[in-house]
PDB file of N, CA and C in Angstrom:
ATOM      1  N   UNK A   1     -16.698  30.354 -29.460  1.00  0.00           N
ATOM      2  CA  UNK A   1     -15.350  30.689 -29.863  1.00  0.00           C
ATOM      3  C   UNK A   1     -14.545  31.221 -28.673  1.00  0.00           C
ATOM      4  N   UNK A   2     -15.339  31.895 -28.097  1.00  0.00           N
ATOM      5  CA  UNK A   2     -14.539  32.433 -26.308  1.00  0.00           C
ATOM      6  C   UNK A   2     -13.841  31.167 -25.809  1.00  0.00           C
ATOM      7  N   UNK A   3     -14.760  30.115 -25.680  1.00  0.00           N
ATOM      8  CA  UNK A   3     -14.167  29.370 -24.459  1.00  0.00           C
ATOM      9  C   UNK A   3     -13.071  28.349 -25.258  1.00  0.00           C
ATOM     10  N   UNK A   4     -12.957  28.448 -26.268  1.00  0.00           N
ATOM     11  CA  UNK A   4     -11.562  27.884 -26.746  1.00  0.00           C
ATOM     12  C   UNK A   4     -10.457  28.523 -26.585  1.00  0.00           C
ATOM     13  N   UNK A   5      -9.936  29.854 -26.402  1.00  0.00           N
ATOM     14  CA  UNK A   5      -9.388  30.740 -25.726  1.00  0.00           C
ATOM     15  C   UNK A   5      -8.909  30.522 -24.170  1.00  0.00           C
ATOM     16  N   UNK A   6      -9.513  29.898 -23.927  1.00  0.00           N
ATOM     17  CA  UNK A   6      -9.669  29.841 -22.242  1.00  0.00           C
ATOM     18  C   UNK A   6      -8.827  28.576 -21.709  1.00  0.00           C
ATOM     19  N   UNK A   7      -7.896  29.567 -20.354  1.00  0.00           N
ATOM     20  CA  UNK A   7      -6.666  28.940 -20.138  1.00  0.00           C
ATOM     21  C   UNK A   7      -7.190  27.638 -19.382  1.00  0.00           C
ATOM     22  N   UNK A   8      -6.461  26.470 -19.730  1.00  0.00           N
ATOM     23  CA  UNK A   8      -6.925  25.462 -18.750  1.00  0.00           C
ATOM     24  C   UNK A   8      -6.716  25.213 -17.438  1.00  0.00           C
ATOM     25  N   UNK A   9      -7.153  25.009 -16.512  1.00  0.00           N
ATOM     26  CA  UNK A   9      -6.712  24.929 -14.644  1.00  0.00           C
ATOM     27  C   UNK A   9      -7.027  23.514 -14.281  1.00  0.00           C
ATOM     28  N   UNK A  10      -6.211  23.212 -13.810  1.00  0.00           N
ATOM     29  CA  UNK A  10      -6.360  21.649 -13.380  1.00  0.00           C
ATOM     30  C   UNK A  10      -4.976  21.235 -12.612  1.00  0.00           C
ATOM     31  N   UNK A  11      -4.649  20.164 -12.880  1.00  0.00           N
ATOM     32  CA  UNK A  11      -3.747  19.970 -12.383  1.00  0.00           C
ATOM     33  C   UNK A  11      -1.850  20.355 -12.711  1.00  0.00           C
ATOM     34  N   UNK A  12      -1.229  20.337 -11.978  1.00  0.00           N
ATOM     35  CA  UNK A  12      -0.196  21.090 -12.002  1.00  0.00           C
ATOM     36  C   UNK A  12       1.039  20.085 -10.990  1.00  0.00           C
ATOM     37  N   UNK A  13       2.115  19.791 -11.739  1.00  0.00           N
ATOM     38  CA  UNK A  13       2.283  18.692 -11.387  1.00  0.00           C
ATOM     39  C   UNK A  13       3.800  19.393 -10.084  1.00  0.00           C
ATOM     40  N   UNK A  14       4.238  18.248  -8.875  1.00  0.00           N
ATOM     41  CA  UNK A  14       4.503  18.816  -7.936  1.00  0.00           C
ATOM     42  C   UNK A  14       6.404  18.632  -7.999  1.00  0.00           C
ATOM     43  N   UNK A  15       6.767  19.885  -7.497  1.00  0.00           N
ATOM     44  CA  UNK A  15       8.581  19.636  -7.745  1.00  0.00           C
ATOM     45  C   UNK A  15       9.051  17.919  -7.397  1.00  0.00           C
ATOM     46  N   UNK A  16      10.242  17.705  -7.238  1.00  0.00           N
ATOM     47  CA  UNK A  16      10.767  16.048  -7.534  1.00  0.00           C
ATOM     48  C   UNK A  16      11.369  16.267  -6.422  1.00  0.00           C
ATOM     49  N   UNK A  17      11.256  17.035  -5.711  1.00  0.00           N
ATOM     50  CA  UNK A  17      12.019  17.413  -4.411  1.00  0.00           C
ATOM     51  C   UNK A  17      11.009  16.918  -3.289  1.00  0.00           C
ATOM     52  N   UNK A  18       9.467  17.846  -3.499  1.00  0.00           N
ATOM     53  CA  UNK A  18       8.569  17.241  -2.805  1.00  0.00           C
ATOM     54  C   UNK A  18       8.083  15.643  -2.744  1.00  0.00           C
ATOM     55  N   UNK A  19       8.392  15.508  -4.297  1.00  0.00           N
ATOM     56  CA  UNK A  19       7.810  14.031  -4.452  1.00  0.00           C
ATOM     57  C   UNK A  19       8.835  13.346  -3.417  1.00  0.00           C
ATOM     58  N   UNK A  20       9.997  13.016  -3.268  1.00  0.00           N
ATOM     59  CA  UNK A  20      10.873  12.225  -3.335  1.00  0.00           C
ATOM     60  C   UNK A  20      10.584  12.652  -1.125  1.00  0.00           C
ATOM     61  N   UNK A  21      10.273  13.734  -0.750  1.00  0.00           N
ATOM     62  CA  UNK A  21      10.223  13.776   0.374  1.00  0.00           C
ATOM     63  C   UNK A  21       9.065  12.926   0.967  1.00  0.00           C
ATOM     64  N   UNK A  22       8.005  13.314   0.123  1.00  0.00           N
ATOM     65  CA  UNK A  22       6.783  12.801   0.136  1.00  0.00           C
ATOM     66  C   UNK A  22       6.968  11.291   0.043  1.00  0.00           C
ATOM     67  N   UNK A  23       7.608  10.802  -0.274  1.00  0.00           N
ATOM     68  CA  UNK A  23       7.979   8.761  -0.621  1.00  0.00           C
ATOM     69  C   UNK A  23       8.886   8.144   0.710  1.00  0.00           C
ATOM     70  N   UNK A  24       9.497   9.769   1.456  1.00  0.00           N
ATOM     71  CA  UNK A  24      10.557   9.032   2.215  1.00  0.00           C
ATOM     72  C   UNK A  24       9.890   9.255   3.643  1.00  0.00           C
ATOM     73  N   UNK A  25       8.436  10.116   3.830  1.00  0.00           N
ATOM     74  CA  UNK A  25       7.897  10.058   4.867  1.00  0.00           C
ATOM     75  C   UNK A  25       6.685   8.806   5.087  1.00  0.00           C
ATOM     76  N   UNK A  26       6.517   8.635   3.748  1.00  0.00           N
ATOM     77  CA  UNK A  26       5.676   7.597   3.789  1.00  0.00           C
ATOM     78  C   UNK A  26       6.275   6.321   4.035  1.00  0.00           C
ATOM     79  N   UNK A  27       7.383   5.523   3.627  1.00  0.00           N
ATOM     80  CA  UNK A  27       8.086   4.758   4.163  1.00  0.00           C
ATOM     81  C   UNK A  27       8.375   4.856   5.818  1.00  0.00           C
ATOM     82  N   UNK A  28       8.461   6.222   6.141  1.00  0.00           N
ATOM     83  CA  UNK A  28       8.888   6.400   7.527  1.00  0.00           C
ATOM     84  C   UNK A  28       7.119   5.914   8.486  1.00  0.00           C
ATOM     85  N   UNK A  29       6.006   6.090   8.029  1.00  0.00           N
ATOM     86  CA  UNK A  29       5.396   6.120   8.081  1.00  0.00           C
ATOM     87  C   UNK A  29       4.836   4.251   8.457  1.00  0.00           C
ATOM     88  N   UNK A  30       5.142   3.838   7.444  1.00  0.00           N
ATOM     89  CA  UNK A  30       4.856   2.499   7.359  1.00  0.00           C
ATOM     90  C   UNK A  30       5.976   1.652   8.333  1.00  0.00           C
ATOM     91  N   UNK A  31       7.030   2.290   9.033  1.00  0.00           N
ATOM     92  CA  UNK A  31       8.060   1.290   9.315  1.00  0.00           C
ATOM     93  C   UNK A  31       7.378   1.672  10.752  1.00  0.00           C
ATOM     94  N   UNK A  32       6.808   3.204  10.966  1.00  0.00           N
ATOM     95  CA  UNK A  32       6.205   3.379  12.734  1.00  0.00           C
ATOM     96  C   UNK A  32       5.186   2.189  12.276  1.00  0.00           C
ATOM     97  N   UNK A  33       4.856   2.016  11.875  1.00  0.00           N
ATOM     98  CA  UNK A  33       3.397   1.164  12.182  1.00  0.00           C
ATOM     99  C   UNK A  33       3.562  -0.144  12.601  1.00  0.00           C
ATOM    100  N   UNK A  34       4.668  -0.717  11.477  1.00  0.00           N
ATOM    101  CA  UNK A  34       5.266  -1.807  11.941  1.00  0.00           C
ATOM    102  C   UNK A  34       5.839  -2.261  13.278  1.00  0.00           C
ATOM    103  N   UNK A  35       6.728  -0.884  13.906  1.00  0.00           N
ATOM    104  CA  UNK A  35       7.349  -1.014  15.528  1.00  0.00           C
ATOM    105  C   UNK A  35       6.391  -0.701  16.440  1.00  0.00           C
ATOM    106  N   UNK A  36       4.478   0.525  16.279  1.00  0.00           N
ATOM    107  CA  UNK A  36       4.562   0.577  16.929  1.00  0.00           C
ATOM    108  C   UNK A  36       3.060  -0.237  17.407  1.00  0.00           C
ATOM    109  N   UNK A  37       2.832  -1.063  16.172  1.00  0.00           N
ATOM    110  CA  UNK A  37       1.535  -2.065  16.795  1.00  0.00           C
ATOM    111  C   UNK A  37       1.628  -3.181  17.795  1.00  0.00           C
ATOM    112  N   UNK A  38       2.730  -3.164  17.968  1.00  0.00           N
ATOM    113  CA  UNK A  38       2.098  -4.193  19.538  1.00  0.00           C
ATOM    114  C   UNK A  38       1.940  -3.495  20.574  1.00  0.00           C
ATOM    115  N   UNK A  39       1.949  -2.247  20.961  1.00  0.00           N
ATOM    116  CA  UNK A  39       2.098  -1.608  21.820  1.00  0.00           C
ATOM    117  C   UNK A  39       0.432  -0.709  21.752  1.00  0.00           C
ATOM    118  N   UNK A  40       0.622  -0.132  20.426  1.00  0.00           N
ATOM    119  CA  UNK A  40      -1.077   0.436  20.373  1.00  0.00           C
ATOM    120  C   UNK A  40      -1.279   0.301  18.855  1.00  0.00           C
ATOM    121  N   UNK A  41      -2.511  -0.985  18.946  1.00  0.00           N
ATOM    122  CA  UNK A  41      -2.631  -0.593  17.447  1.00  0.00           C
ATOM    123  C   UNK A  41      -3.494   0.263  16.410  1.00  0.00           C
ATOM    124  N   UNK A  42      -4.299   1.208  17.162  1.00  0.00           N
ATOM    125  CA  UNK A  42      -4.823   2.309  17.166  1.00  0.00           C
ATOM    126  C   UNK A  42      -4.015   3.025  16.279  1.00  0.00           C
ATOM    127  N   UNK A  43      -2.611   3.434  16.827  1.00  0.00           N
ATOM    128  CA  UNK A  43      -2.199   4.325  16.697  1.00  0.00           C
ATOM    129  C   UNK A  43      -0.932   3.652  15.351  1.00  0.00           C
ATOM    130  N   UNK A  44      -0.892   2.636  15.394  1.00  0.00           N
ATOM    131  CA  UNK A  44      -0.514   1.854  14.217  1.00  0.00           C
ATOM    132  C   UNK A  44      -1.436   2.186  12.667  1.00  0.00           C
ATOM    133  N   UNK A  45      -2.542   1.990  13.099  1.00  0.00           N
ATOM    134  CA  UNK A  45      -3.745   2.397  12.219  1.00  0.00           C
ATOM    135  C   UNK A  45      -3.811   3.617  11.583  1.00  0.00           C
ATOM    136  N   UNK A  46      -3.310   4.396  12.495  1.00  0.00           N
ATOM    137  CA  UNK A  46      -3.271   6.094  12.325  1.00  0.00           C
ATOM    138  C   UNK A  46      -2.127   6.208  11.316  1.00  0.00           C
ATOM    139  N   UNK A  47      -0.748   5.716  11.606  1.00  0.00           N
ATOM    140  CA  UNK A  47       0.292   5.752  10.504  1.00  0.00           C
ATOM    141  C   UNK A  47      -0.303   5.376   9.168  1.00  0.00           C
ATOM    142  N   UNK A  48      -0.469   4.290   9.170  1.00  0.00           N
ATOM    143  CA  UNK A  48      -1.547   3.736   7.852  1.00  0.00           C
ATOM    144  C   UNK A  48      -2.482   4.841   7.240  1.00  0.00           C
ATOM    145  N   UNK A  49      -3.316   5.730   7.737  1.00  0.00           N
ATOM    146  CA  UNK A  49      -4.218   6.515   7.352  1.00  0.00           C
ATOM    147  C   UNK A  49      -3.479   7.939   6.799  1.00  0.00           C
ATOM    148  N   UNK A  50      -2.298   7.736   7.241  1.00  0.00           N
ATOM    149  CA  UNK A  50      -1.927   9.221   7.442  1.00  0.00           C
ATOM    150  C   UNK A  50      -0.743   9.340   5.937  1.00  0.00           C
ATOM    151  N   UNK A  51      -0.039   7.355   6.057  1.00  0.00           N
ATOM    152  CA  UNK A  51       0.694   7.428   4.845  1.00  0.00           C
ATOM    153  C   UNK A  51      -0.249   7.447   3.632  1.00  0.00           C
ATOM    154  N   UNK A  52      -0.939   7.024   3.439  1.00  0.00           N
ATOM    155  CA  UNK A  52      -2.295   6.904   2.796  1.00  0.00           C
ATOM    156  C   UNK A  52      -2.453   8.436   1.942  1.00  0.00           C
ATOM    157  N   UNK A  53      -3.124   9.372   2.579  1.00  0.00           N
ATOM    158  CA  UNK A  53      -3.734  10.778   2.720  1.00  0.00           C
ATOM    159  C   UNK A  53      -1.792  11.330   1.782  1.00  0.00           C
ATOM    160  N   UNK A  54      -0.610  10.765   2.515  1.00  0.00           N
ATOM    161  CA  UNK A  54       0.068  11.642   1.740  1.00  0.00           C
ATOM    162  C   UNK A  54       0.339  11.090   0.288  1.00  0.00           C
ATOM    163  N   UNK A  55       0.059   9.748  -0.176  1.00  0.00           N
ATOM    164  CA  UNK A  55      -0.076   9.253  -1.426  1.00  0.00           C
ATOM    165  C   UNK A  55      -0.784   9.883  -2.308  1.00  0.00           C
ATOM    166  N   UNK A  56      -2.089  10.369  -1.575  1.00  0.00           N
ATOM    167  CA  UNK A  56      -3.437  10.831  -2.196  1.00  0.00           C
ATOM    168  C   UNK A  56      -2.765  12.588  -2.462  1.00  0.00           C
ATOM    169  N   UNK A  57      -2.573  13.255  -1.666  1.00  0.00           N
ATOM    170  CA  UNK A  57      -1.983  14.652  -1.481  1.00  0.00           C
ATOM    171  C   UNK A  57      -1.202  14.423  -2.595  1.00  0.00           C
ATOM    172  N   UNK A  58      -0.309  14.263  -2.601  1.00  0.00           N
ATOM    173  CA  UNK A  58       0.861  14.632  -3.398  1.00  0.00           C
ATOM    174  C   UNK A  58       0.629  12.920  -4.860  1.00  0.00           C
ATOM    175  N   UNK A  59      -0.193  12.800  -5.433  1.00  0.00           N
ATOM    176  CA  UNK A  59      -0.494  11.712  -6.421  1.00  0.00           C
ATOM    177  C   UNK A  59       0.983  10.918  -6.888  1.00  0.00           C
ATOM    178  N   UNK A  60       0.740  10.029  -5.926  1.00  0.00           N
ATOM    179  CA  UNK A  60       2.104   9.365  -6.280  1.00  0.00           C
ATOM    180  C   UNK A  60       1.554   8.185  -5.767  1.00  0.00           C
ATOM    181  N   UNK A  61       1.981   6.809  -6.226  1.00  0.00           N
ATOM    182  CA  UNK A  61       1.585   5.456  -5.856  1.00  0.00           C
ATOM    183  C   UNK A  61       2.218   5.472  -4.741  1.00  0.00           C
ATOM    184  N   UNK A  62       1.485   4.375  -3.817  1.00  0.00           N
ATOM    185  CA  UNK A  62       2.449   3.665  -2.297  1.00  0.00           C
ATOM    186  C   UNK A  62       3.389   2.126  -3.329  1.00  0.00           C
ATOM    187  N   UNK A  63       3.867   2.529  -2.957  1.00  0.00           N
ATOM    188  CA  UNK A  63       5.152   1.141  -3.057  1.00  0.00           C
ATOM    189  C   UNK A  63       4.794  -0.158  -2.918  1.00  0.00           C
ATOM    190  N   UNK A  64       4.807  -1.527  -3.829  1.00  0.00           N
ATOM    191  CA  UNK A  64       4.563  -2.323  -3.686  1.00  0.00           C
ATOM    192  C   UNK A  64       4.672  -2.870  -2.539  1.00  0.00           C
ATOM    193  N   UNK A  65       6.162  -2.506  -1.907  1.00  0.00           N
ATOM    194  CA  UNK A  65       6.258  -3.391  -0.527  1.00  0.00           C
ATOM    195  C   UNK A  65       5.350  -2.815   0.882  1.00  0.00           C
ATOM    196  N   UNK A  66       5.041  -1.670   0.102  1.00  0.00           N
ATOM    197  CA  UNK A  66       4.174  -1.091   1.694  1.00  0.00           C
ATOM    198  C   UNK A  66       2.387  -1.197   1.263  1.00  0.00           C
ATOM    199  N   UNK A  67       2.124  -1.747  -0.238  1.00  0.00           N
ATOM    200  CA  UNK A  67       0.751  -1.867  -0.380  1.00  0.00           C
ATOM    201  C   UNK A  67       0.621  -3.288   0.281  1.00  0.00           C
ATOM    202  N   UNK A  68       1.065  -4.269   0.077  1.00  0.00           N
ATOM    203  CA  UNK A  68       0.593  -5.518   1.177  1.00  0.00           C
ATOM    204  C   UNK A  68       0.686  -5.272   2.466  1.00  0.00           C
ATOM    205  N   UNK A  69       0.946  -4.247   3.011  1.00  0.00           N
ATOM    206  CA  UNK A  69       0.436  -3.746   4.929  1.00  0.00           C
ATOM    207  C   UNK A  69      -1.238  -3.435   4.968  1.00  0.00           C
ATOM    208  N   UNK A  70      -1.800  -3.241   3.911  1.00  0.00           N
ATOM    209  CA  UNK A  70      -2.870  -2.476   4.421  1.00  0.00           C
ATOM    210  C   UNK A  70      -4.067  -3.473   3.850  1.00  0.00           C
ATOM    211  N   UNK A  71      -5.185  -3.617   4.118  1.00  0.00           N
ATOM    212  CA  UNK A  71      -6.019  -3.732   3.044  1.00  0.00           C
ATOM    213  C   UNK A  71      -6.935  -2.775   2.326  1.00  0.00           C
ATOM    214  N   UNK A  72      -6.549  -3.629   1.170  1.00  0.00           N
ATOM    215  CA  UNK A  72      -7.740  -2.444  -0.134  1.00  0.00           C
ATOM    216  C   UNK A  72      -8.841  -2.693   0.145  1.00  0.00           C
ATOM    217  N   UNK A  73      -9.394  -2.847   0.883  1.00  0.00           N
ATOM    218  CA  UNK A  73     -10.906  -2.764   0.600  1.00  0.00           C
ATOM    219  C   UNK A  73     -11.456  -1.871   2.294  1.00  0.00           C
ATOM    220  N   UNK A  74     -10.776  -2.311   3.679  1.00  0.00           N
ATOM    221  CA  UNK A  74     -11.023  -1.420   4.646  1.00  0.00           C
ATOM    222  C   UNK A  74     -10.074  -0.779   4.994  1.00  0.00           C
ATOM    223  N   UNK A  75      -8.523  -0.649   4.522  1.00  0.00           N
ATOM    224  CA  UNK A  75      -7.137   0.083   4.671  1.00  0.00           C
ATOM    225  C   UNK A  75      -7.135  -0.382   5.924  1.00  0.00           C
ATOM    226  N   UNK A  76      -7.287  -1.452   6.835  1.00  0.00           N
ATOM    227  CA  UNK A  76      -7.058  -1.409   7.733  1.00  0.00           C
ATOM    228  C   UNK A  76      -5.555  -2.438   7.924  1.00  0.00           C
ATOM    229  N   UNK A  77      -4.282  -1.858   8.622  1.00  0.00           N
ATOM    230  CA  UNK A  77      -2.839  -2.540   8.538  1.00  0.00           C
ATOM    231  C   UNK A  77      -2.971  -3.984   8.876  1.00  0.00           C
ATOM    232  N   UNK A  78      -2.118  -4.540   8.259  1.00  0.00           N
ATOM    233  CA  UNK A  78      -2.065  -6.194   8.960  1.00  0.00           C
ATOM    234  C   UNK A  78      -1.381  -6.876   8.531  1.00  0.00           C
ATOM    235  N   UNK A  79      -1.178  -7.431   9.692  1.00  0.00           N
ATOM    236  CA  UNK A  79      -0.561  -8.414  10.661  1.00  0.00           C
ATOM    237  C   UNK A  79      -0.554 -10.076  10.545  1.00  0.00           C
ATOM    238  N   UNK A  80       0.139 -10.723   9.766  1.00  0.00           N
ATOM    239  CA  UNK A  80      -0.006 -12.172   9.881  1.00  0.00           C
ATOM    240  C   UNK A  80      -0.259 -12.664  11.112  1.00  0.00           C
ATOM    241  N   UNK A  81      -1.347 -13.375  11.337  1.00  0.00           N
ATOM    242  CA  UNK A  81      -1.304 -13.902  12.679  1.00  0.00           C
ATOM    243  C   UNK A  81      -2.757 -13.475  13.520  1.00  0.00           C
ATOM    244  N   UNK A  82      -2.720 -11.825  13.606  1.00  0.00           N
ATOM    245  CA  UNK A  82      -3.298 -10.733  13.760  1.00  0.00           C
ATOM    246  C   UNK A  82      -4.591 -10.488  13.223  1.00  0.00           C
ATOM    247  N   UNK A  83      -4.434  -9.384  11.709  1.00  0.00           N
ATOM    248  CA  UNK A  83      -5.267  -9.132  11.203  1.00  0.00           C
ATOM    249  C   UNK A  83      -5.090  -9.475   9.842  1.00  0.00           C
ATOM    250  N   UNK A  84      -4.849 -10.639   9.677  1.00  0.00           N
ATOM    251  CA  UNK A  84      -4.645 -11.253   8.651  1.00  0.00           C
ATOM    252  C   UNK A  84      -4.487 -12.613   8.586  1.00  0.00           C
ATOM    253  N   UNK A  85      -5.107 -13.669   7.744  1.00  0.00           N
ATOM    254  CA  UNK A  85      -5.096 -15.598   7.431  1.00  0.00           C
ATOM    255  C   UNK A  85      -4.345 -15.302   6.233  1.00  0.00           C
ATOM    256  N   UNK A  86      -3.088 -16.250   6.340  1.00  0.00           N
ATOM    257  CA  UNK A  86      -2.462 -16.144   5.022  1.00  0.00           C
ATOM    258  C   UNK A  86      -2.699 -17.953   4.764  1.00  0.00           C
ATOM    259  N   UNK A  87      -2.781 -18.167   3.688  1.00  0.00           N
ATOM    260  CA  UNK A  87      -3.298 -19.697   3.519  1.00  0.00           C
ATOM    261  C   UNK A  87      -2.356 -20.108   2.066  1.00  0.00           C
ATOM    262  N   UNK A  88      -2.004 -21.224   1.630  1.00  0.00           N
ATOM    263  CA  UNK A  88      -1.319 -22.152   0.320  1.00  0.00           C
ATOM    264  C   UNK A  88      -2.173 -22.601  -0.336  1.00  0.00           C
ATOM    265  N   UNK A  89      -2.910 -22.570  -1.321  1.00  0.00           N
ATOM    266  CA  UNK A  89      -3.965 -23.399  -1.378  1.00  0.00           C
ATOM    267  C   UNK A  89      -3.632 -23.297  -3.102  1.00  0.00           C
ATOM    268  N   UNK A  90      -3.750 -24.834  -3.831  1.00  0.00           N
ATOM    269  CA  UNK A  90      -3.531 -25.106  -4.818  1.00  0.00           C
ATOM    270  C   UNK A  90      -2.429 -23.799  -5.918  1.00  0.00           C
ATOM    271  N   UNK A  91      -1.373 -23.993  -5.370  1.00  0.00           N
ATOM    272  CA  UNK A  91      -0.349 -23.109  -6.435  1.00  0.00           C
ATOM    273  C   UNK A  91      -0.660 -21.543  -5.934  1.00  0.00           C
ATOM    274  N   UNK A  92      -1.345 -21.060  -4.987  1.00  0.00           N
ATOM    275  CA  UNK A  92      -1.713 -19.754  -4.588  1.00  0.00           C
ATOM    276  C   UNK A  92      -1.380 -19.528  -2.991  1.00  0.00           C
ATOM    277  N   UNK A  93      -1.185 -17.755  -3.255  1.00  0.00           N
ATOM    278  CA  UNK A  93      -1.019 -17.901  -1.748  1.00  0.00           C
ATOM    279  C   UNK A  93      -2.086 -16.834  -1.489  1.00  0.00           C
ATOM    280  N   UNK A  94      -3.182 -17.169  -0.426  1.00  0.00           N
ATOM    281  CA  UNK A  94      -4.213 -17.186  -0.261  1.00  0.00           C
ATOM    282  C   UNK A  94      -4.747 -15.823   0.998  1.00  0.00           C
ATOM    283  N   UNK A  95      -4.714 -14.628   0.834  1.00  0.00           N
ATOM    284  CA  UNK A  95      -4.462 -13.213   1.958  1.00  0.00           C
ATOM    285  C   UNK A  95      -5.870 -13.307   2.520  1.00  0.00           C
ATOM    286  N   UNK A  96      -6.435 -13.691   3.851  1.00  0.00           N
ATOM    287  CA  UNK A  96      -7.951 -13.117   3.815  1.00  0.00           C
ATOM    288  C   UNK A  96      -8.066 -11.675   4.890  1.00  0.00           C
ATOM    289  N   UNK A  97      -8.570 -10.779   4.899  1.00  0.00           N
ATOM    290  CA  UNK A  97      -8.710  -9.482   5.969  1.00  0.00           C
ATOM    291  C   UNK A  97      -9.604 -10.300   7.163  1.00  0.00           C
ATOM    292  N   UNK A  98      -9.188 -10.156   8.391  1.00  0.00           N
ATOM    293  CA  UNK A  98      -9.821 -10.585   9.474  1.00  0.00           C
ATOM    294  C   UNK A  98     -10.757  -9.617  10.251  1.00  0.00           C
ATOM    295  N   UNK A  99     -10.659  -8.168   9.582  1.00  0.00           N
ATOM    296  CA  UNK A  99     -11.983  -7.372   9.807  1.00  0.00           C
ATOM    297  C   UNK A  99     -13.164  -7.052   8.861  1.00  0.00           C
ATOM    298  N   UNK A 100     -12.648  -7.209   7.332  1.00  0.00           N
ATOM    299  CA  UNK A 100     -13.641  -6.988   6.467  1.00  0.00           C
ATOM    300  C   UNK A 100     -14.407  -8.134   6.056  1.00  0.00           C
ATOM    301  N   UNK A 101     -13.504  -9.676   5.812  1.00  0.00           N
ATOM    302  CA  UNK A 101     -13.719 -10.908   5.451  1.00  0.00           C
ATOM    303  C   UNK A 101     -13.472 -10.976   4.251  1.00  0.00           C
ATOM    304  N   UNK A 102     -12.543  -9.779   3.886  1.00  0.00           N
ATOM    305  CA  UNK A 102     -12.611 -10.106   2.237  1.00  0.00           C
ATOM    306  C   UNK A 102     -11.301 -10.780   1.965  1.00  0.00           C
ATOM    307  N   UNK A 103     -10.681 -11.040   0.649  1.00  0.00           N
ATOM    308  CA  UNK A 103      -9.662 -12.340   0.641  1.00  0.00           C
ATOM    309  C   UNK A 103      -9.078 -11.873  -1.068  1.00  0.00           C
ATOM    310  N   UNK A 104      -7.735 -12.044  -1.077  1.00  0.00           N
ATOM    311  CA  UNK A 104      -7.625 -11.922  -2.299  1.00  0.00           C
ATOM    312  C   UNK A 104      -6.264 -13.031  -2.701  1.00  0.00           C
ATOM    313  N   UNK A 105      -6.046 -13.058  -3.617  1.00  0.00           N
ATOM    314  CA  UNK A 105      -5.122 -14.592  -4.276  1.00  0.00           C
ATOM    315  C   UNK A 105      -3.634 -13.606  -5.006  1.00  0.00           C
ATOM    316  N   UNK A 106      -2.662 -14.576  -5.052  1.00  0.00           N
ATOM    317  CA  UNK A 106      -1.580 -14.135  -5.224  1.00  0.00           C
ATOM    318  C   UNK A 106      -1.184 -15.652  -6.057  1.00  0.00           C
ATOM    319  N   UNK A 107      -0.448 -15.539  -7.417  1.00  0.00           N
ATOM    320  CA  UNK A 107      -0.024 -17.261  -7.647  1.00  0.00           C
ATOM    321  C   UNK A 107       1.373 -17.031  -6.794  1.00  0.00           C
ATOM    322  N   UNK A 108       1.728 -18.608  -7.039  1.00  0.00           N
ATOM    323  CA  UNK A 108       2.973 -18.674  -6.572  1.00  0.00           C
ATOM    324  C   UNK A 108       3.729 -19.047  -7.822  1.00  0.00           C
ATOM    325  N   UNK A 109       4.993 -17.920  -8.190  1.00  0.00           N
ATOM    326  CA  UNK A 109       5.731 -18.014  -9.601  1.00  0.00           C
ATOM    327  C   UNK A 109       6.724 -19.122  -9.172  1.00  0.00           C
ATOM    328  N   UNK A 110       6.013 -20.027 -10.186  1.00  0.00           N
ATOM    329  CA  UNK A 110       7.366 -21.923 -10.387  1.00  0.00           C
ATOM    330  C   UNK A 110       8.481 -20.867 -11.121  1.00  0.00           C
ATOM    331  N   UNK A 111       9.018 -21.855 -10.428  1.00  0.00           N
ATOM    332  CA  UNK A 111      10.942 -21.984 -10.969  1.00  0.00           C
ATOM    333  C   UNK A 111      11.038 -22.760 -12.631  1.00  0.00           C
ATOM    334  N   UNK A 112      11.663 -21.795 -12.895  1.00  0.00           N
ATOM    335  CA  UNK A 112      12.117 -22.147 -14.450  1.00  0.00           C
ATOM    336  C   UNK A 112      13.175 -23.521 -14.210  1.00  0.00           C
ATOM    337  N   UNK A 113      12.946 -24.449 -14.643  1.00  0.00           N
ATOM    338  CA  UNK A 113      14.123 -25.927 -14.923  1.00  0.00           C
ATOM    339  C   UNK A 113      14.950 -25.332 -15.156  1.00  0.00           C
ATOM    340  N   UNK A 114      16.033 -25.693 -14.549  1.00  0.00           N
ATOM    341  CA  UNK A 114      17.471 -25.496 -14.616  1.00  0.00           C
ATOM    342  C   UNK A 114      17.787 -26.486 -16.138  1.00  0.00           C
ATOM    343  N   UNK A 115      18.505 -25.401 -16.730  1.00  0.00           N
ATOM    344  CA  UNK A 115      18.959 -26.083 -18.352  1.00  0.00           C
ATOM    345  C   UNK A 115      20.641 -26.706 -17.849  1.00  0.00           C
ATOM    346  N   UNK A 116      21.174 -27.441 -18.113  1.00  0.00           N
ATOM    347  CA  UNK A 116      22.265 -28.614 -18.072  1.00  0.00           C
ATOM    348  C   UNK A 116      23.620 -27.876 -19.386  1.00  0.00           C
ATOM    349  N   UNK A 117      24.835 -27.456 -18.972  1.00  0.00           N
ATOM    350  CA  UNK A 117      25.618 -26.759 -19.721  1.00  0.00           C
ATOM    351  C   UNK A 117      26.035 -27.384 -20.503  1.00  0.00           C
TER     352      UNK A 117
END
């Protein structure tokens, strides 16, 4: 009967001030990586790890447009060309990681027929 009494501790959710700072460093985050991998991509890598850690910190998703920089399976950033095979292959467009070997599929959404007025 005590421990029904008993206040719960867990999580506690974070002001909209932080969040919203927290979304605009991580973008800032992902655009260094972008300018500064030809130069070192080490340190390209590091942006990646670091926007990462503040997703995780403060529980907030990364953004669709900045989750295709990385891969899910070694987070490591990439690069068409680089660290990344992008391939067409039957109605799909085809991502493989050029350090892990892993590969994942995307369809390609057909165009709705144009209807005649």
């Amino acid at each position: 009967m005590g421990q029904a009494n008993k206040k719960r501790r867990g999580y506690q959710k974070k002001p909209n001030k932080q969040l919203d700072m927290a979304k605009e460093h991580m973008g800032s985050l992902f655009e260094s990586a972008k300018d500064v991998y030809k130069q070192d991509e080490a340190l390209a890598q590091r942006y990646v790890t670091l926007a990462r850690k503040v997703a995780m910190k403060f529980k907030i998703s990364v953004p669709s447009e900045y989750k295709r920089l990385y891969c899910k399976h070694c987070y490591k950033f990439l690069v068409p060309g680089k660290t990344l095979r992008v391939r067409v292959h039957e109605g799909r467009v085809i991502h493989y990681c050029l350090h892990c070997k892993k590969f994942w599929r995307k369809p390609i959404k057909t165009r709705a027929p144009k209807t005649k007025k």
